[in-house]
C-alpha atoms as a PDB file:
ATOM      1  CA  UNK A   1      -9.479  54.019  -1.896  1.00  0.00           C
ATOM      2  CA  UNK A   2      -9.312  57.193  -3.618  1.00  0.00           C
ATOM      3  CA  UNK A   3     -10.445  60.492  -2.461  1.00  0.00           C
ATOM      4  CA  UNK A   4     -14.174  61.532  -2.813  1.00  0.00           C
ATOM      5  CA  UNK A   5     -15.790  63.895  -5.333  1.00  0.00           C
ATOM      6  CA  UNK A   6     -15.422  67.635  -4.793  1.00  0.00           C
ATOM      7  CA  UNK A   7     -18.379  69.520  -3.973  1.00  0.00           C
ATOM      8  CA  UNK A   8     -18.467  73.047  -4.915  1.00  0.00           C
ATOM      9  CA  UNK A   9     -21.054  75.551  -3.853  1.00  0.00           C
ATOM     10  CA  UNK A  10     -21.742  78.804  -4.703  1.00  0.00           C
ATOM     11  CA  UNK A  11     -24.547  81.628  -3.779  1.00  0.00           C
ATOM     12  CA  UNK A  12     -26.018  81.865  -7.311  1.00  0.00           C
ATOM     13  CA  UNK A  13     -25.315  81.685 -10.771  1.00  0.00           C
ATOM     14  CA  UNK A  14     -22.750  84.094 -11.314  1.00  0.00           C
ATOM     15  CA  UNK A  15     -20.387  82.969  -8.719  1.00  0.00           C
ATOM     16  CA  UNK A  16     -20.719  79.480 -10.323  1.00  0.00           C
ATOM     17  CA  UNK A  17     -20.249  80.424 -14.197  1.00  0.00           C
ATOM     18  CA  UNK A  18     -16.619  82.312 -12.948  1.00  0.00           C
ATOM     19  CA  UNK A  19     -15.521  79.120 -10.915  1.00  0.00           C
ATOM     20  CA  UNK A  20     -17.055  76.579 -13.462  1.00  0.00           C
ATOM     21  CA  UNK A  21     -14.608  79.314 -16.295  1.00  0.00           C
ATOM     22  CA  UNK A  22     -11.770  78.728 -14.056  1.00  0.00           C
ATOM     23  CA  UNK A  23     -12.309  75.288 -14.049  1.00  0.00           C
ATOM     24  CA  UNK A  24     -12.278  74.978 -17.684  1.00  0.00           C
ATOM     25  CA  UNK A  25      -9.831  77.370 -18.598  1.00  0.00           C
ATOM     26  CA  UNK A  26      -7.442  75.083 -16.621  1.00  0.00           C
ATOM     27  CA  UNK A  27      -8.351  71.924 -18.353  1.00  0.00           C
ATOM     28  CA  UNK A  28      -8.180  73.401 -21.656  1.00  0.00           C
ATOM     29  CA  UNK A  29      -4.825  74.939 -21.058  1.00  0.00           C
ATOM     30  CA  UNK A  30      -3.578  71.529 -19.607  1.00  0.00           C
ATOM     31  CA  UNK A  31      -5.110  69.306 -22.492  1.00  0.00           C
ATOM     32  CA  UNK A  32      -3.337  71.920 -24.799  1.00  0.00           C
ATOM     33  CA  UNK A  33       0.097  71.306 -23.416  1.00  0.00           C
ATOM     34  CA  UNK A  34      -0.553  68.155 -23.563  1.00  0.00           C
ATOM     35  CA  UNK A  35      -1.968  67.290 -27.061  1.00  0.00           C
ATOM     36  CA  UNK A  36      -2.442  70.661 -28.800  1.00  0.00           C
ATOM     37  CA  UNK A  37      -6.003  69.872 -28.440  1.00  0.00           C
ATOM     38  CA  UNK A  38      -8.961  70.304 -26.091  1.00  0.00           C
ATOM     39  CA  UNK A  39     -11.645  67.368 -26.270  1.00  0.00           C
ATOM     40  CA  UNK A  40     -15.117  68.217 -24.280  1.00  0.00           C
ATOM     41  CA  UNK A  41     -17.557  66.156 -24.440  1.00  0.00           C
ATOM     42  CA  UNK A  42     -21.211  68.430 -23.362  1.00  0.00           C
ATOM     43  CA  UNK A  43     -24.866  67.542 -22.307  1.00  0.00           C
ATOM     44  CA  UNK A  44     -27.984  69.369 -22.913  1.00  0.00           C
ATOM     45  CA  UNK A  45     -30.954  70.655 -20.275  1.00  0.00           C
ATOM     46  CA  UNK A  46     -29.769  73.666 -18.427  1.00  0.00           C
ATOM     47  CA  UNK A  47     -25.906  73.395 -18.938  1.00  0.00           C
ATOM     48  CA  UNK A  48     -25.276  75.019 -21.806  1.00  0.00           C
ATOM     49  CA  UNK A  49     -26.624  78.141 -20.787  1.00  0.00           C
ATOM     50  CA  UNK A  50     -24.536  78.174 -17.739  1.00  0.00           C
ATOM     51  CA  UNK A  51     -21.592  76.562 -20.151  1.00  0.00           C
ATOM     52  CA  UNK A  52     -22.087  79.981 -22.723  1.00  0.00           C
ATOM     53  CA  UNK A  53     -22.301  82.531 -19.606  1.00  0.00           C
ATOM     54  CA  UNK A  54     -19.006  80.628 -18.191  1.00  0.00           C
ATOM     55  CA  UNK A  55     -16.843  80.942 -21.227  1.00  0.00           C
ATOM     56  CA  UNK A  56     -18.612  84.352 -22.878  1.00  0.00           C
ATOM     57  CA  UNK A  57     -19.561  86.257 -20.726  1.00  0.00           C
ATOM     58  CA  UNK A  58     -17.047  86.253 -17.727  1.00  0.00           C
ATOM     59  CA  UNK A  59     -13.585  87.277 -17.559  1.00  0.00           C
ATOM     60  CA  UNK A  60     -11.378  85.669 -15.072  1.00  0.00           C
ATOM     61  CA  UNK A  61      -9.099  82.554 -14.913  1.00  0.00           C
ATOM     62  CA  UNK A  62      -5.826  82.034 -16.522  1.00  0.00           C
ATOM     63  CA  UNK A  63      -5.349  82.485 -20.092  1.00  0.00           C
ATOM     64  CA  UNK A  64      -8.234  82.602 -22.583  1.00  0.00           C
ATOM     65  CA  UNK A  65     -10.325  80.759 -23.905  1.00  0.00           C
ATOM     66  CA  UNK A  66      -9.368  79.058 -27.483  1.00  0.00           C
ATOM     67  CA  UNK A  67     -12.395  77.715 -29.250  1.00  0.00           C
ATOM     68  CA  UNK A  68     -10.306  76.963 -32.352  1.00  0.00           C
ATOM     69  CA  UNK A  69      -8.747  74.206 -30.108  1.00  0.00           C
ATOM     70  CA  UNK A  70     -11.424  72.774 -28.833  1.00  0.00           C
ATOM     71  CA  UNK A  71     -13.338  69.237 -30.920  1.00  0.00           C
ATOM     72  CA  UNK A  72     -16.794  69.840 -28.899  1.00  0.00           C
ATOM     73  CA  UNK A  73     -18.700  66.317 -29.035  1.00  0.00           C
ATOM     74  CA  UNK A  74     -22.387  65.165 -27.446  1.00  0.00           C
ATOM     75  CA  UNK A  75     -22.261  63.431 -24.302  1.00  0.00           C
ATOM     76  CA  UNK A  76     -25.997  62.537 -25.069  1.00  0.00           C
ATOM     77  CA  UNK A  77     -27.878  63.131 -28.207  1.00  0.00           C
ATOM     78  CA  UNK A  78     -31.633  62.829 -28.922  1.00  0.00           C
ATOM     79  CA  UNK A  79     -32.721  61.248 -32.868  1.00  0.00           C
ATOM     80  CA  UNK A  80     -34.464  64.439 -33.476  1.00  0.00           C
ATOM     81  CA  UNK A  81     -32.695  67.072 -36.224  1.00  0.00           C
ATOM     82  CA  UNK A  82     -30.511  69.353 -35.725  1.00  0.00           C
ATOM     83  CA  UNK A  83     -32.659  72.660 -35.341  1.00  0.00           C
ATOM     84  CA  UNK A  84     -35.383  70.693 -33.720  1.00  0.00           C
ATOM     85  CA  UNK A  85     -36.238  71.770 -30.318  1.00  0.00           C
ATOM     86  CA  UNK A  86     -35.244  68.825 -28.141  1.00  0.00           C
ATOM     87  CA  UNK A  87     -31.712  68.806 -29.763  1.00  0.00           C
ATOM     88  CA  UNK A  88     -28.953  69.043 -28.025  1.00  0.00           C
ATOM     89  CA  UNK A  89     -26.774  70.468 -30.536  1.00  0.00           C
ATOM     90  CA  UNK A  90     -29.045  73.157 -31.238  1.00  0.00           C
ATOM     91  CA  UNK A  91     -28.778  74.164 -27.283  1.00  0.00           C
ATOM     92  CA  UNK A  92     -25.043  74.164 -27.674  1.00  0.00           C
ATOM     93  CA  UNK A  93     -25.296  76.132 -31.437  1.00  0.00           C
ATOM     94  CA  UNK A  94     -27.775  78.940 -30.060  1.00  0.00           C
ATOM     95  CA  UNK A  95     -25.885  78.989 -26.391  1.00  0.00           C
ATOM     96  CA  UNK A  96     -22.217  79.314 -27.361  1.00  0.00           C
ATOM     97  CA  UNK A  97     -21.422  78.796 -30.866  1.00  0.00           C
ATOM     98  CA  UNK A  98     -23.886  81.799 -32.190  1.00  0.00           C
ATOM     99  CA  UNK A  99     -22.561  84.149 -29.582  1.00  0.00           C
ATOM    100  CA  UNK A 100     -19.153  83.291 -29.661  1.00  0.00           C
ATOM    101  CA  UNK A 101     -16.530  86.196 -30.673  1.00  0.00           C
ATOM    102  CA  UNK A 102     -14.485  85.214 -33.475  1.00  0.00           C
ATOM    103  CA  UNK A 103     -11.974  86.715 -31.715  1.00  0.00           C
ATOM    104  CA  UNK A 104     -12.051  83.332 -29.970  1.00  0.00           C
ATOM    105  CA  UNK A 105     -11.807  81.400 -33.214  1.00  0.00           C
ATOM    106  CA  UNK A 106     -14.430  78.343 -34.373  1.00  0.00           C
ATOM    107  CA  UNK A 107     -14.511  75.063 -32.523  1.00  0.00           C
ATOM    108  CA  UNK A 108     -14.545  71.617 -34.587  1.00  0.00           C
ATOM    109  CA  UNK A 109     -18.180  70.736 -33.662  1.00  0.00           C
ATOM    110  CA  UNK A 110     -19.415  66.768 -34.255  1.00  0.00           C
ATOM    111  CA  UNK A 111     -22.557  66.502 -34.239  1.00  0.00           C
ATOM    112  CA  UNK A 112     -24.806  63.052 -34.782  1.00  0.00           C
ATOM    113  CA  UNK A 113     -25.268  62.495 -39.102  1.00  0.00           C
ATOM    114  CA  UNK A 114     -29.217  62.941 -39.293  1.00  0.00           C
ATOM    115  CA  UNK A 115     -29.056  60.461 -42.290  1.00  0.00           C
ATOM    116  CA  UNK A 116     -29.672  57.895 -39.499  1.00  0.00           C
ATOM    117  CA  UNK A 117     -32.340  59.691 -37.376  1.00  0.00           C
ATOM    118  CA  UNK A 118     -34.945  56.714 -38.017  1.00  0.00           C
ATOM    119  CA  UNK A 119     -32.232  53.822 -37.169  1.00  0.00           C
ATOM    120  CA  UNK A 120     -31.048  54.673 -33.872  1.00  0.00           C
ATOM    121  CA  UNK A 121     -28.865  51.500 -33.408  1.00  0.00           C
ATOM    122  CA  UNK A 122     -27.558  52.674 -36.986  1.00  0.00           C
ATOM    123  CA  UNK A 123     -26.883  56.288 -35.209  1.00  0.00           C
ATOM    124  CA  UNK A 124     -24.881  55.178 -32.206  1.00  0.00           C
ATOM    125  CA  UNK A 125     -22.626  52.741 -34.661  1.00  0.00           C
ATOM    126  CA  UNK A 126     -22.149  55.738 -36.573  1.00  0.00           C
ATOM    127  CA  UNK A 127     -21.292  58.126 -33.922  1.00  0.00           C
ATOM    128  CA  UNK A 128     -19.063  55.837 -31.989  1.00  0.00           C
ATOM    129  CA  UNK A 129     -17.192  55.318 -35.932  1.00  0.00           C
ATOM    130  CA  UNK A 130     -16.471  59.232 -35.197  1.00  0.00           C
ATOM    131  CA  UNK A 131     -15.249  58.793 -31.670  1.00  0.00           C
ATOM    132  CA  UNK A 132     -12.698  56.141 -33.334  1.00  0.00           C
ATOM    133  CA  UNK A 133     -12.159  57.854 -36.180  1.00  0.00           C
ATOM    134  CA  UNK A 134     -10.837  60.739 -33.701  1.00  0.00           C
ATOM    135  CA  UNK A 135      -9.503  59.004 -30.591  1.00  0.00           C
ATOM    136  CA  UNK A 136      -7.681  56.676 -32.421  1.00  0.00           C
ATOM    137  CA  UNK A 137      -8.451  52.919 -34.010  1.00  0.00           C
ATOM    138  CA  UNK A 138     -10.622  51.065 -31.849  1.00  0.00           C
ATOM    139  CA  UNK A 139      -8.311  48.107 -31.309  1.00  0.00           C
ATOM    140  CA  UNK A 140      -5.727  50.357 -29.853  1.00  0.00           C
ATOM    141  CA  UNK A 141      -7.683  52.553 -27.144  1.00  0.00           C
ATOM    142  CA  UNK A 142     -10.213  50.605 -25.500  1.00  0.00           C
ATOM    143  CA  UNK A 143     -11.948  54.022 -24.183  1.00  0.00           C
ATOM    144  CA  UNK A 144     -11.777  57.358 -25.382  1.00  0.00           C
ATOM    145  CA  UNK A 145     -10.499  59.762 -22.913  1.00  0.00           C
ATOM    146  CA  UNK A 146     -12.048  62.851 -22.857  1.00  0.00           C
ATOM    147  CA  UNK A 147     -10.082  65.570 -21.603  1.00  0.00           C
ATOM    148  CA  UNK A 148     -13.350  67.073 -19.758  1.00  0.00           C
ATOM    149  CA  UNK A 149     -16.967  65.726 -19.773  1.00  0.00           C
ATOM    150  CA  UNK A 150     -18.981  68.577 -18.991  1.00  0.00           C
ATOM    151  CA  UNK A 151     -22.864  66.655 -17.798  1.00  0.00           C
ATOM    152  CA  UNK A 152     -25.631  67.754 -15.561  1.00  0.00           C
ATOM    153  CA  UNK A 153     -28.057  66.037 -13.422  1.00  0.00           C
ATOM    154  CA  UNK A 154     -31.900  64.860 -13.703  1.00  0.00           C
ATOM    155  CA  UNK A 155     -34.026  64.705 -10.707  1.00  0.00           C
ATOM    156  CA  UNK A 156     -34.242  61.148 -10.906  1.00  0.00           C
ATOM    157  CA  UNK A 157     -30.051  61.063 -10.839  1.00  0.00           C
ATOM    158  CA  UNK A 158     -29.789  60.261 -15.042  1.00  0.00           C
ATOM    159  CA  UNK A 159     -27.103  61.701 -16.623  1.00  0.00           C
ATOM    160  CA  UNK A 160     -26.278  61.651 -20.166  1.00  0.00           C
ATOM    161  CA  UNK A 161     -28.892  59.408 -21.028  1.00  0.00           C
ATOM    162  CA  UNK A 162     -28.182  56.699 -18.993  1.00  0.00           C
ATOM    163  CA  UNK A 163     -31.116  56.168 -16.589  1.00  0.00           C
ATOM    164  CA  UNK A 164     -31.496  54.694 -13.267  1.00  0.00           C
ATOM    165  CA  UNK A 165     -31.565  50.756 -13.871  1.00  0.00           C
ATOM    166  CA  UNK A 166     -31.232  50.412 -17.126  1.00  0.00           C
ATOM    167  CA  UNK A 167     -29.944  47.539 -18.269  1.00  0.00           C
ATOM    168  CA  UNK A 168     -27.486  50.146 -20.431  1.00  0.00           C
ATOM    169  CA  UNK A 169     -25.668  50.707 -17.278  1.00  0.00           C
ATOM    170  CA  UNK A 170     -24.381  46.999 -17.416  1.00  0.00           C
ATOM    171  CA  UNK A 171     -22.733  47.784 -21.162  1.00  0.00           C
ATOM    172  CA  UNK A 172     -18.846  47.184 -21.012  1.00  0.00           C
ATOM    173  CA  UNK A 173     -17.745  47.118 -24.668  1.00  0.00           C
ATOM    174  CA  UNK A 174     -19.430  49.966 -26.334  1.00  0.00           C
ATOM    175  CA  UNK A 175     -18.429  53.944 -26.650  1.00  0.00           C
ATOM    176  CA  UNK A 176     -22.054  54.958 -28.007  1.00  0.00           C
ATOM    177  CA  UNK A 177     -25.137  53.244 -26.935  1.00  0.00           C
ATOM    178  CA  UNK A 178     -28.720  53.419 -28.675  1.00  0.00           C
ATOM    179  CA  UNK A 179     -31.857  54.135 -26.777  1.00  0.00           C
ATOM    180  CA  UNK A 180     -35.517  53.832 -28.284  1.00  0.00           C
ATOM    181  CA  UNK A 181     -37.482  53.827 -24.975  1.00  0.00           C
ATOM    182  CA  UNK A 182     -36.325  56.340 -22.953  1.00  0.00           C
ATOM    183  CA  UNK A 183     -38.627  57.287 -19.748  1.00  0.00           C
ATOM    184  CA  UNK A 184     -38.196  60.853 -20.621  1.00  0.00           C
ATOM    185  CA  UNK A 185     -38.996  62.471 -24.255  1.00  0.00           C
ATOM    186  CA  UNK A 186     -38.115  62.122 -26.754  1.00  0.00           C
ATOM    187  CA  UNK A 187     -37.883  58.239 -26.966  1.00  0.00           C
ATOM    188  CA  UNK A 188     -35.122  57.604 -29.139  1.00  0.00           C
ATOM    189  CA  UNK A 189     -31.528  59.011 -28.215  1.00  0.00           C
ATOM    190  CA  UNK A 190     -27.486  57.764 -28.102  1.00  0.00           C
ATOM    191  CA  UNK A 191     -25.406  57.985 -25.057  1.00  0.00           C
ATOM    192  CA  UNK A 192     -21.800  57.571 -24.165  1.00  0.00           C
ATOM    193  CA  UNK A 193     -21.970  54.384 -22.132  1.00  0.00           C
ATOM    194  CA  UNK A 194     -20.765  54.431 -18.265  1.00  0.00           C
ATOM    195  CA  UNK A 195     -17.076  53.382 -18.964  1.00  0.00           C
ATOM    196  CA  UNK A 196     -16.941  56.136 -21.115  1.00  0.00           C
ATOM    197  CA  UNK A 197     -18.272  58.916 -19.216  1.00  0.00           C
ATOM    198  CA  UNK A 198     -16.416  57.547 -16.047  1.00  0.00           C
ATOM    199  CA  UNK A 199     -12.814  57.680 -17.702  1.00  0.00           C
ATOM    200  CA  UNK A 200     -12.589  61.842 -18.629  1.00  0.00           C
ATOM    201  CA  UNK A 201      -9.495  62.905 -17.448  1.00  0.00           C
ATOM    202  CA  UNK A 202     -11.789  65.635 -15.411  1.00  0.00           C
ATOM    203  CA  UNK A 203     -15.279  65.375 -15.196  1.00  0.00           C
ATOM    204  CA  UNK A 204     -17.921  68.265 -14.297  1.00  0.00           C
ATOM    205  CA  UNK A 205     -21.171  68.263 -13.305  1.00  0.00           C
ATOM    206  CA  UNK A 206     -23.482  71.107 -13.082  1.00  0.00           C
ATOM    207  CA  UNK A 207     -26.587  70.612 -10.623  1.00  0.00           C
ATOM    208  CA  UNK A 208     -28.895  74.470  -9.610  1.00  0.00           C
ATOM    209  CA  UNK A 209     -31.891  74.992  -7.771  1.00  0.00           C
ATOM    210  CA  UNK A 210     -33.863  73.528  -5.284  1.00  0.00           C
ATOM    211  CA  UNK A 211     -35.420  70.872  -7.336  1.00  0.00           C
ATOM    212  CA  UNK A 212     -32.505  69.170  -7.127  1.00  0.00           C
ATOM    213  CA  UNK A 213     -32.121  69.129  -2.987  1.00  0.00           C
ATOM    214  CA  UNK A 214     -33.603  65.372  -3.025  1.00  0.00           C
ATOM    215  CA  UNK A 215     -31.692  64.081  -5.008  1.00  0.00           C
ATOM    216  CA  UNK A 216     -28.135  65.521  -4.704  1.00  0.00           C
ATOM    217  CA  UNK A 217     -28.640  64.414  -0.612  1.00  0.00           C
ATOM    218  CA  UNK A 218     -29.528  60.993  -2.110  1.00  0.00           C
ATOM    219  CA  UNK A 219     -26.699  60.779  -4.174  1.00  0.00           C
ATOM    220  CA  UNK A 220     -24.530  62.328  -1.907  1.00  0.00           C
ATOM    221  CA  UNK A 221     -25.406  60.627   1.229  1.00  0.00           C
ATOM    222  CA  UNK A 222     -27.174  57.252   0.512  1.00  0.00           C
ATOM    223  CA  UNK A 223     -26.203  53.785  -0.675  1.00  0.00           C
ATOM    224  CA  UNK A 224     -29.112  53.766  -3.082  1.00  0.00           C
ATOM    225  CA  UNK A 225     -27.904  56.924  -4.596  1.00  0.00           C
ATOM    226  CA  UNK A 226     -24.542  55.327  -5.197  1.00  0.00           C
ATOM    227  CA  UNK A 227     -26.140  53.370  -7.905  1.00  0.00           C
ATOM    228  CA  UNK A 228     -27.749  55.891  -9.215  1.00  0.00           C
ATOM    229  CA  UNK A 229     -26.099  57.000 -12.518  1.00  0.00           C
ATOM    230  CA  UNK A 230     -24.728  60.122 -11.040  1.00  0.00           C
ATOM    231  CA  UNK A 231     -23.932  58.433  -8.155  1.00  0.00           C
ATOM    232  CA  UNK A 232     -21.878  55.757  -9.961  1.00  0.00           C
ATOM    233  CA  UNK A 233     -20.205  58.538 -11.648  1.00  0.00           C
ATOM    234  CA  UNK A 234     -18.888  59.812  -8.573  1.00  0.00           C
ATOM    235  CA  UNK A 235     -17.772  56.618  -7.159  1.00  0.00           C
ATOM    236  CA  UNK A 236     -16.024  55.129 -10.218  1.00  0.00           C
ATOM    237  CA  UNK A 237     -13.815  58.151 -10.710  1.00  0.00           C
ATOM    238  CA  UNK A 238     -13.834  59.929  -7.639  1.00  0.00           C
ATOM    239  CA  UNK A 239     -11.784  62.922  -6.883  1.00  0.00           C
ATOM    240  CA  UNK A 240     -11.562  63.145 -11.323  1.00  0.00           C
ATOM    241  CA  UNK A 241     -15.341  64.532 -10.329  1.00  0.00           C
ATOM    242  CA  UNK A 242     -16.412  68.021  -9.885  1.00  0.00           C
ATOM    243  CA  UNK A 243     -20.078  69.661  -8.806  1.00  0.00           C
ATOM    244  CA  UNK A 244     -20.222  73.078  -9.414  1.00  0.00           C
ATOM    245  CA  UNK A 245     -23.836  73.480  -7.311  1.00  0.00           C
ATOM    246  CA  UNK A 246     -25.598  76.155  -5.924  1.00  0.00           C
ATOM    247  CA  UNK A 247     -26.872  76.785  -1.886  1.00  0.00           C
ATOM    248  CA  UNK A 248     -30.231  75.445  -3.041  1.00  0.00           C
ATOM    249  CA  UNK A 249     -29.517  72.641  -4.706  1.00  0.00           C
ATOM    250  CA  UNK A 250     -28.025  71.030  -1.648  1.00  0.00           C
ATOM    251  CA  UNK A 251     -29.907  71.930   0.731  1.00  0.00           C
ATOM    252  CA  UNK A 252     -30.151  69.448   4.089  1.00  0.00           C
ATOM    253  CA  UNK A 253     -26.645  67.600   1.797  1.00  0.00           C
ATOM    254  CA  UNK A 254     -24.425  66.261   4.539  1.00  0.00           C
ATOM    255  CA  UNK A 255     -21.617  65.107   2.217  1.00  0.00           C
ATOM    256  CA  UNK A 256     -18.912  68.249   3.045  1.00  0.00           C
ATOM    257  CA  UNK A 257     -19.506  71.130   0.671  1.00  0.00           C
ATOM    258  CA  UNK A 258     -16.409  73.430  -0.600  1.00  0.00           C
ATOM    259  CA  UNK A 259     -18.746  77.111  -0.464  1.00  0.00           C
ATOM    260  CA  UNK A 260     -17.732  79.567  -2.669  1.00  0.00           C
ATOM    261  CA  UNK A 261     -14.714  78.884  -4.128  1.00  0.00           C
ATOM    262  CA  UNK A 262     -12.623  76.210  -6.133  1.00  0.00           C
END
């Protein structure tokens, strides 16, 4: 058995963006010692607004921050363009690339190739061909390792856009899956299947308010939750796991809560 998830709480927002900073400053600098490079794979909804106030606007943590290391890729990705409002690369574009000080230098950004947007199948195939194309040849790494997934949480416990049983949760083989029904708009989207998003070398997750009580104390403290996508998350690769939460968002949790500091 290996240890559990950490659970970290904080009073609000700001508290969270300097410990979530921390948290990736110290990733980064070990992925950069390790490999010269820092590979983050990011989700949309709320998280990269929190992600941009983490690594722009606060100050503390060792080192800086080195954009011109980091190769930012999509956890999740919805067929819709690039500047259209449901994309997740335009979130990440208008939340931390716009803003960022050149001082910092310019990330290598991969976002999905829109010349597929009506073949979604066609999209996932393509952006997994990145994934190999950058982790190595497929035949020799049988999953990418991402040096930090950064994801957040749905109410329902998705993540990425892997939702609660779908049969996409089964998938073994595949980096990059293709949705066309999703339960939540817009339809059509690609995903980094569970054995990929289970086997980051550290893996954060980013869960505030108190719309998310119900089901962080399911996930947390039930055996339903455990299947959960979150919830498998957290038991596949266990301590590698991180919640950076705030008091509301787990409220009446009894899984043990680290408050207000890393």
């Amino acid at each position: 058995m290996g240890k559990p998830p950490n659970l970290f709480a904080f009073q609000g927002l700001d508290e969270l963006a300097r410990s979530l900073r921390a948290y990736v400053l110290e990733a980064q600098n070990t992925a950069l010692s390790r490999h010269q490079v820092f590979r983050v794979a990011v989700s949309g909804g709320s998280l990269p607004k929190v992600l941009g106030q983490a690594l722009l606007k606060e100050t503390n943590g060792e080192g800086k921050i080195r954009l011109d290391k980091w190769e930012i890729f999509f956890a999740d990705e919805r067929a819709v363009p690039l500047d259209h409002e449901d994309s997740n690369f335009k979130l990440v574009k208008e939340e931390i690339l716009d803003n960022a000080p050149a001082a910092l230098g310019k990330p290598k950004v991969f976002p999905i190739d829109v010349k597929y947007l009506d073949d979604v199948q066609e999209l996932a195939d393509q952006y997994e061909q990145t994934l190999v194309s950058v982790f190595a040849a497929r035949d020799s790494v049988r999953l990418p390792m991402f040096d930090l997934l950064l994801l957040g949480c749905g109410p329902d416990g998705h993540t990425c856009s892997l939702f609660p049983g779908s049969p996409l949760l089964r998938e073994s083989e595949a980096w990059i899956l293709a949705i066309s029904d999703s339960p939540k708009p817009p339809p059509k989207r690609i995903t980094l299947s569970l054995p990929v998003a289970t086997h980051g070398i550290k893996i954060a997750f980013v869960a505030t308010g108190g719309g998310k009580k119900d089901i962080m104390k399911q996930i947390f403290d039930t055996d339903e939750g455990r299947q959960l996508p979150c919830g498998l998350i957290n038991s596949q690769a266990q301590e590698r796991v991180s919640w950076f939460v705030d008091y509301p968002a787990i409220e009446g949790v009894s899984f043990p809560a680290r408050r207000g500091s890393l």
